[in-house]
Protein backbone atom coordinates (compact mmCIF):
# COMPACT_ATOMS: atom_id res chain seq x y z
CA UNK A 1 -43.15 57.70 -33.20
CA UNK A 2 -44.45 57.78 -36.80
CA UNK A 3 -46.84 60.56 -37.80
CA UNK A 4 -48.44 57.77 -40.22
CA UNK A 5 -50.95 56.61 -37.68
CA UNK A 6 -48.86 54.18 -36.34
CA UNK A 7 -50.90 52.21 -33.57
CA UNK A 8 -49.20 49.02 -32.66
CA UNK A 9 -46.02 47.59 -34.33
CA UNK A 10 -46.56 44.12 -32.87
CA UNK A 11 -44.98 41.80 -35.39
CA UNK A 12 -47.85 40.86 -38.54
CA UNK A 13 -46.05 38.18 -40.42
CA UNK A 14 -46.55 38.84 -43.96
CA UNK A 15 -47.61 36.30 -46.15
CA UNK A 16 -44.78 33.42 -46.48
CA UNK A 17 -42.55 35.38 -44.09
CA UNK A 18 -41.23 33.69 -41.14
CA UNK A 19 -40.79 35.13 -37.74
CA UNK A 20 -39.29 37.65 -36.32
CA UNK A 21 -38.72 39.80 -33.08
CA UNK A 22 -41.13 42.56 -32.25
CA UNK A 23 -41.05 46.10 -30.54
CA UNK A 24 -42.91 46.94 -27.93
CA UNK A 25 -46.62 49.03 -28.99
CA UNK A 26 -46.99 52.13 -27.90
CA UNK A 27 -49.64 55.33 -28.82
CA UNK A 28 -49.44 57.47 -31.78
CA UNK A 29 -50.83 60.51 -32.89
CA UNK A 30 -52.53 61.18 -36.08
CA UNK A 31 -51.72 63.07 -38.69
CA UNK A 32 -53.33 66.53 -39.91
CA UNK A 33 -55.77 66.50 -42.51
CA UNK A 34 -54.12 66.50 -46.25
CA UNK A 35 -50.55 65.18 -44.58
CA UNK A 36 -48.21 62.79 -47.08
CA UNK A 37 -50.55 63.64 -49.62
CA UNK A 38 -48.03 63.26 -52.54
CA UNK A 39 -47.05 59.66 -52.85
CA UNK A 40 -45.40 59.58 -56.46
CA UNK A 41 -44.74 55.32 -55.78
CA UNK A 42 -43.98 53.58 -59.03
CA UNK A 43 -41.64 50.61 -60.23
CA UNK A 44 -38.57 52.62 -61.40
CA UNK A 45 -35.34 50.39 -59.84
CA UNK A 46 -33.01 52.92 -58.14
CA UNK A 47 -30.58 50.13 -56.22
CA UNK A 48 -28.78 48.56 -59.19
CA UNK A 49 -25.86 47.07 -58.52
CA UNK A 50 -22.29 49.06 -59.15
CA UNK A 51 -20.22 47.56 -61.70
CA UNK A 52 -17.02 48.87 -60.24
CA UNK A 53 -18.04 46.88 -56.92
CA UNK A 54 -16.32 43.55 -55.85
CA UNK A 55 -19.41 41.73 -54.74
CA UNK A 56 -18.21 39.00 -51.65
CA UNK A 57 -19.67 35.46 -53.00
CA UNK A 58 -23.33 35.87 -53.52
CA UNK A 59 -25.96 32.97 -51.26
CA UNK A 60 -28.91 31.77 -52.90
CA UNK A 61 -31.34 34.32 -52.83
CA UNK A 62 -34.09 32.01 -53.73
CA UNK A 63 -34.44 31.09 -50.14
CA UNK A 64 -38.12 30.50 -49.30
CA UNK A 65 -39.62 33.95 -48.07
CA UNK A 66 -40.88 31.63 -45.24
CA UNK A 67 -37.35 30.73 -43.89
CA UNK A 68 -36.58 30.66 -39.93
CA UNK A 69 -35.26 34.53 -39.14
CA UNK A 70 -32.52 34.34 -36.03
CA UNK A 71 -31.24 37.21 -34.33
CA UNK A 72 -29.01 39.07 -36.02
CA UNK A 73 -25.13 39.79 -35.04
CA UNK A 74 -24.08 43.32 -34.83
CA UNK A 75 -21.96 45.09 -36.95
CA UNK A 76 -21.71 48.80 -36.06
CA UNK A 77 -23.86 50.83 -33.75
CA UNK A 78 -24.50 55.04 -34.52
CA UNK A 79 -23.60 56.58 -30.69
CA UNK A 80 -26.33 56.89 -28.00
CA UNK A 81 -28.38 59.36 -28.72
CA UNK A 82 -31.83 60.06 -26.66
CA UNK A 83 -34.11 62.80 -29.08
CA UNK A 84 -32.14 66.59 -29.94
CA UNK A 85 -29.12 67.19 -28.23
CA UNK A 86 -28.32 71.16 -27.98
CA UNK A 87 -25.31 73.43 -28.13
CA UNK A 88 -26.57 76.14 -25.86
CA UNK A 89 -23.66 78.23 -26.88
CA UNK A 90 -24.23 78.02 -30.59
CA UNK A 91 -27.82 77.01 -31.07
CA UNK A 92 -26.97 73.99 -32.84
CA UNK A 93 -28.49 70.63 -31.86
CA UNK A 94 -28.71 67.17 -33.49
CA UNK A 95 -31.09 63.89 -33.49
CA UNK A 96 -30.00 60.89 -34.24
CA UNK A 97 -31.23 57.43 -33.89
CA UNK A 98 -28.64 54.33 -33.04
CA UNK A 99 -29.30 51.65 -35.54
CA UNK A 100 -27.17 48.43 -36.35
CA UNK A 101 -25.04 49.23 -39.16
CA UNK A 102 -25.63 46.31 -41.61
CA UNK A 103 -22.97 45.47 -44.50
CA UNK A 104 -24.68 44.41 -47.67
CA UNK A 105 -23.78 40.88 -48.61
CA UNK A 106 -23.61 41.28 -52.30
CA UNK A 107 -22.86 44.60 -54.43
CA UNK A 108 -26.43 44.45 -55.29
CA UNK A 109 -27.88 43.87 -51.85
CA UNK A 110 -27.72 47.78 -51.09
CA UNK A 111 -31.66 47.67 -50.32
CA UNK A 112 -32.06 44.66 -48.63
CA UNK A 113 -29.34 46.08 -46.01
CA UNK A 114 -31.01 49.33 -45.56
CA UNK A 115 -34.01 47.54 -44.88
CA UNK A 116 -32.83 45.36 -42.46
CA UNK A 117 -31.41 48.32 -40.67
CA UNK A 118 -35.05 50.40 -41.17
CA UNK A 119 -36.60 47.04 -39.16
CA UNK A 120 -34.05 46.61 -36.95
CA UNK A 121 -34.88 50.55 -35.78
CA UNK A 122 -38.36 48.93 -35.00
CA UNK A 123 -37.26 45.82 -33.11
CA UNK A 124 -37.31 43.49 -36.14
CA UNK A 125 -35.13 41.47 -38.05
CA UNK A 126 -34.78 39.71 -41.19
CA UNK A 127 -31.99 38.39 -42.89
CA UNK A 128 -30.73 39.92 -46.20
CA UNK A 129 -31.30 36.78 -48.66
CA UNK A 130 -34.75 36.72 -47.24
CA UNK A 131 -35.65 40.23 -47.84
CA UNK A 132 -34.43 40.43 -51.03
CA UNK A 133 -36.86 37.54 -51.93
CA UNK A 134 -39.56 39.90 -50.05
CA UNK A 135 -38.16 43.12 -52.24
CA UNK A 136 -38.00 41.11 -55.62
CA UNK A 137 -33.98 42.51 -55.51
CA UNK A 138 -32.22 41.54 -58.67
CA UNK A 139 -28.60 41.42 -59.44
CA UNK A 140 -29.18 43.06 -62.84
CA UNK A 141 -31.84 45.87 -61.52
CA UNK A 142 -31.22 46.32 -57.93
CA UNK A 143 -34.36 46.84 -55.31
CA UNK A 144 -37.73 49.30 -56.71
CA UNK A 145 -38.49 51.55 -54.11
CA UNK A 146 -42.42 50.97 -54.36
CA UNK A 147 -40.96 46.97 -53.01
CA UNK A 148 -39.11 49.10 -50.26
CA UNK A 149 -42.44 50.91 -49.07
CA UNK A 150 -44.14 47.93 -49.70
CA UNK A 151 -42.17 45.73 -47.61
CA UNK A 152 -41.72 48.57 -44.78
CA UNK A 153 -45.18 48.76 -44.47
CA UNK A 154 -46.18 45.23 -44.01
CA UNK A 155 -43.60 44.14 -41.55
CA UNK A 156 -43.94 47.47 -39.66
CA UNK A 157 -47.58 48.43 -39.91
CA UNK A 158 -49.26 44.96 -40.44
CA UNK A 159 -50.40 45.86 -44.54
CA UNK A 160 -49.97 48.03 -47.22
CA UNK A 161 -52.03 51.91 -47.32
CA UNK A 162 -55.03 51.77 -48.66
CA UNK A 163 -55.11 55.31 -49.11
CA UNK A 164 -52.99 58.21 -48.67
CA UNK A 165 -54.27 58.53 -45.00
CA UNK A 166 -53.46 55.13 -44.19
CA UNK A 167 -50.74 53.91 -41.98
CA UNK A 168 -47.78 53.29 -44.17
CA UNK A 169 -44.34 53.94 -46.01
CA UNK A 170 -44.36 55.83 -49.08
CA UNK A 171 -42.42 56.33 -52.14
CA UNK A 172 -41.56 59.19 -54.15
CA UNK A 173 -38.92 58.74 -57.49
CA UNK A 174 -38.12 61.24 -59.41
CA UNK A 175 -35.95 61.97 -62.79
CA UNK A 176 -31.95 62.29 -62.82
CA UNK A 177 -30.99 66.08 -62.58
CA UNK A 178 -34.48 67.43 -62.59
CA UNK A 179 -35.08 67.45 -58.81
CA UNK A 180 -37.02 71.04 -57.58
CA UNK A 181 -36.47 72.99 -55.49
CA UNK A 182 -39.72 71.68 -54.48
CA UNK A 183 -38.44 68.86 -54.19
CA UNK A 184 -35.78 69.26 -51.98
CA UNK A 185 -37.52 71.33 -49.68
CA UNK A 186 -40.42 68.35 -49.17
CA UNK A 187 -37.67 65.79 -48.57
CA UNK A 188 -36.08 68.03 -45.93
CA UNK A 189 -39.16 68.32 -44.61
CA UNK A 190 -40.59 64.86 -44.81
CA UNK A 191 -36.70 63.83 -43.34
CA UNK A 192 -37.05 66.25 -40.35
CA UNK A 193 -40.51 65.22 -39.20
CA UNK A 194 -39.53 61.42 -39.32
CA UNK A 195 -36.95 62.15 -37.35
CA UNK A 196 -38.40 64.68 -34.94
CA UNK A 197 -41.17 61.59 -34.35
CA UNK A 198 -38.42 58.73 -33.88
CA UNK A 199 -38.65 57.10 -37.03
CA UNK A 200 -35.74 56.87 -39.94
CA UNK A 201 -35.99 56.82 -43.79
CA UNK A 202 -33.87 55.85 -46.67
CA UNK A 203 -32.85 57.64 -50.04
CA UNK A 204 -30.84 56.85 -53.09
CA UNK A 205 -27.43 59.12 -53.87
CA UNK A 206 -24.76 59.22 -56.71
CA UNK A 207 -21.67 57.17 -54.93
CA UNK A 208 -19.71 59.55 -56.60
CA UNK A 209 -21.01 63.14 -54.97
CA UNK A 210 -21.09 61.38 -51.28
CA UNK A 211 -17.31 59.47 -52.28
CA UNK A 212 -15.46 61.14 -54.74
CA UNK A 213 -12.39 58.91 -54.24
CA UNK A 214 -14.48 55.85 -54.64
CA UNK A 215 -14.39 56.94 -58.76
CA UNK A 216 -18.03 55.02 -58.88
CA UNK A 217 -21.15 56.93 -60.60
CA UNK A 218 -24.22 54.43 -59.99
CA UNK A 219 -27.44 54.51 -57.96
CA UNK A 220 -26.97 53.37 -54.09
CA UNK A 221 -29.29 53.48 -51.45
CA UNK A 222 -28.08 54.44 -47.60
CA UNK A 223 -30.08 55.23 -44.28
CA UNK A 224 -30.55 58.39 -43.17
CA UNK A 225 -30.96 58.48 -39.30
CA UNK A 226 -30.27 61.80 -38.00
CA UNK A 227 -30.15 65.51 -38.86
CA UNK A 228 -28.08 68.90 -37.24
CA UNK A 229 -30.43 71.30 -37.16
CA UNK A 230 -29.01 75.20 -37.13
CA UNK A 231 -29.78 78.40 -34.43
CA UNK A 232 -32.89 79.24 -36.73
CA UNK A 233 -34.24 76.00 -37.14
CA UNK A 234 -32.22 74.85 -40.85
CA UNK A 235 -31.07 71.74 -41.52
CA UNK A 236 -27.61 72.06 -41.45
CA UNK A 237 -26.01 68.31 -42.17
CA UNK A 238 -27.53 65.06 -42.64
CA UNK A 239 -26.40 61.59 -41.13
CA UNK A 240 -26.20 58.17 -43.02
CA UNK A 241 -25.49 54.55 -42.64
CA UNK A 242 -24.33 53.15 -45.56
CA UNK A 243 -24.19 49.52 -46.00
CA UNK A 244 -21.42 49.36 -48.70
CA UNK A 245 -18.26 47.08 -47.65
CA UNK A 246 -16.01 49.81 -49.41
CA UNK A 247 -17.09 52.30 -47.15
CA UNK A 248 -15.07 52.67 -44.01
CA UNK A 249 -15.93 54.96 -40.74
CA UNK A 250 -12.97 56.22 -39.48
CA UNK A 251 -14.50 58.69 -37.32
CA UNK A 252 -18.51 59.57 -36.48
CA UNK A 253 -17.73 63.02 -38.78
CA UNK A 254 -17.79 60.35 -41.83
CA UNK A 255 -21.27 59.46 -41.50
CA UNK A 256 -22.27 63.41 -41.85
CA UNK A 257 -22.72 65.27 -45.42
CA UNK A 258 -23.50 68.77 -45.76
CA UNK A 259 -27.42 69.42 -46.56
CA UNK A 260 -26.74 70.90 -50.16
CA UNK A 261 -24.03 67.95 -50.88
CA UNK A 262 -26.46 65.04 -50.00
CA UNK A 263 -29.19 66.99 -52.18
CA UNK A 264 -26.87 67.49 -54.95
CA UNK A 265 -26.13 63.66 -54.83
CA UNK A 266 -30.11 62.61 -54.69
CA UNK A 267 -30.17 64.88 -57.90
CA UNK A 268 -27.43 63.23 -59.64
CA UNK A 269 -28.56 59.77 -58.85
CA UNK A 270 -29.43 57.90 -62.05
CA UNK A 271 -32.56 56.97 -60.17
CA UNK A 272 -33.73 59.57 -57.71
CA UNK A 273 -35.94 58.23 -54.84
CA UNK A 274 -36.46 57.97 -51.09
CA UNK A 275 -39.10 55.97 -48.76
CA UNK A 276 -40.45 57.59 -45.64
């Protein structure tokens, strides 16, 4: 499970948050000294809504934060998977994680989706209207990702970090079209270790790089939950659920993107970001 110290995921209610359905605890290791040192959290949005998007009729999303949670009704589930699955003629194997596929109920509800799915991976569940109280989402400036850690954290680990050792997500944002090489190489690697220790994560793209046909260039935030991994150890192609209503799985090829595309579309976000 999570490399951030995670020692019990028993549900904490956060403050003004009603209840919901835990996971079962379960021992975790600690990290190594000086590990997620760099956590670059600050308030830049990166889920605005997409202009081009025909947003179904918004809810109040002034619902108390304290509102009765109910279990939630499934939408689409990512196949079985149990840890890496190998090719042993090619070298290749895969993990992914089965989540819920959640459909965002507004064009602007992109974040409060993903999060729902991120808890659901944990046995929790929220509704979207209340999260997006929780996450401060706004029609005209989407969900901040430090909200997104923020919330992660308290509903998964009990409370915020306190420190960069602490038990907790993180954020890191960055600036459109100026992502390193650096940078790309400490998601992959952030992305493979969350998913070699049975967690997910989230990230913002371009719409536009991952759907070309789409015509859409805005921020959008999807969950990553899996990874092929090549002979020599390389991250070959990433896999996504993305809770847009104008995206359509017609096969389980759909939710994969080439390693260098998805990058390319984190770098041409207007907003670049991911939580872990």
């Amino acid at each position: 499970m999570k490399r951030k110290w995670m020692t019990v995921v028993w549900l904490v209610c956060l403050a003004g948050c009603g209840s919901m359905q835990p996971m079962q605890p379960g021992e975790h290791n600690e990290p190594a000294d000086g590990e997620k040192s760099d956590t670059r959290a600050d308030e830049r949005f990166v889920t605005a809504p997409l202009a081009e998007e025909d947003p179904v009729q918004d809810t109040d999303t002034d619902a108390e934060a304290n509102a009765a949670l109910s279990d939630p009704a499934a939408e689409t589930e990512s196949p079985e998977a149990e840890g890496p699955n190998a090719d042993e003629d090619t070298g290749i194997r895969s993990i992914v994680h089965p989540v819920t596929r959640s459909i965002q109920e507004t064009g602007w509800y992109c974040g409060p989706a993903v999060m729902q799915m991120l808890l659901g991976h944990y046995g929790l569940y929220a509704a979207q209207a209340d999260l997006a109280a929780l996450l401060n989402t706004s029609r005209v400036t989407g969900t901040e990702y430090a909200d997104m850690a923020r919330v992660a954290s308290v509903h998964v680990f009990g409370q915020e970090p306190a420190d960069d050792r602490a038990s907790g997500f993180r954020a890191w944002t960055g600036t459109t079209g100026q992502m390193t090489v650096q940078d790309h190489a400490q998601f992959l690697d952030r992305m493979r270790q969350d998913l070699e220790g049975g967690d997910v994560l989230s990230a913002a793209v371009d719409v536009h790089v991952l759907y070309p046909d789409l015509a859409i260039h805005g921020s959008h935030v999807v969950l990553v939950n899996g990874i092929e991994l090549d002979e020599a150890g390389g991250i070959r192609q990433i896999r996504i659920e993305d809770p847009s209503y104008l995206v359509d799985y017609a096969s389980e090829e759909d939710h994969w993107f080439a390693t260098d595309r998805f990058l390319e579309a984190m770098n041409r976000c207007p907003e670049p970001g991911y939580i872990w």
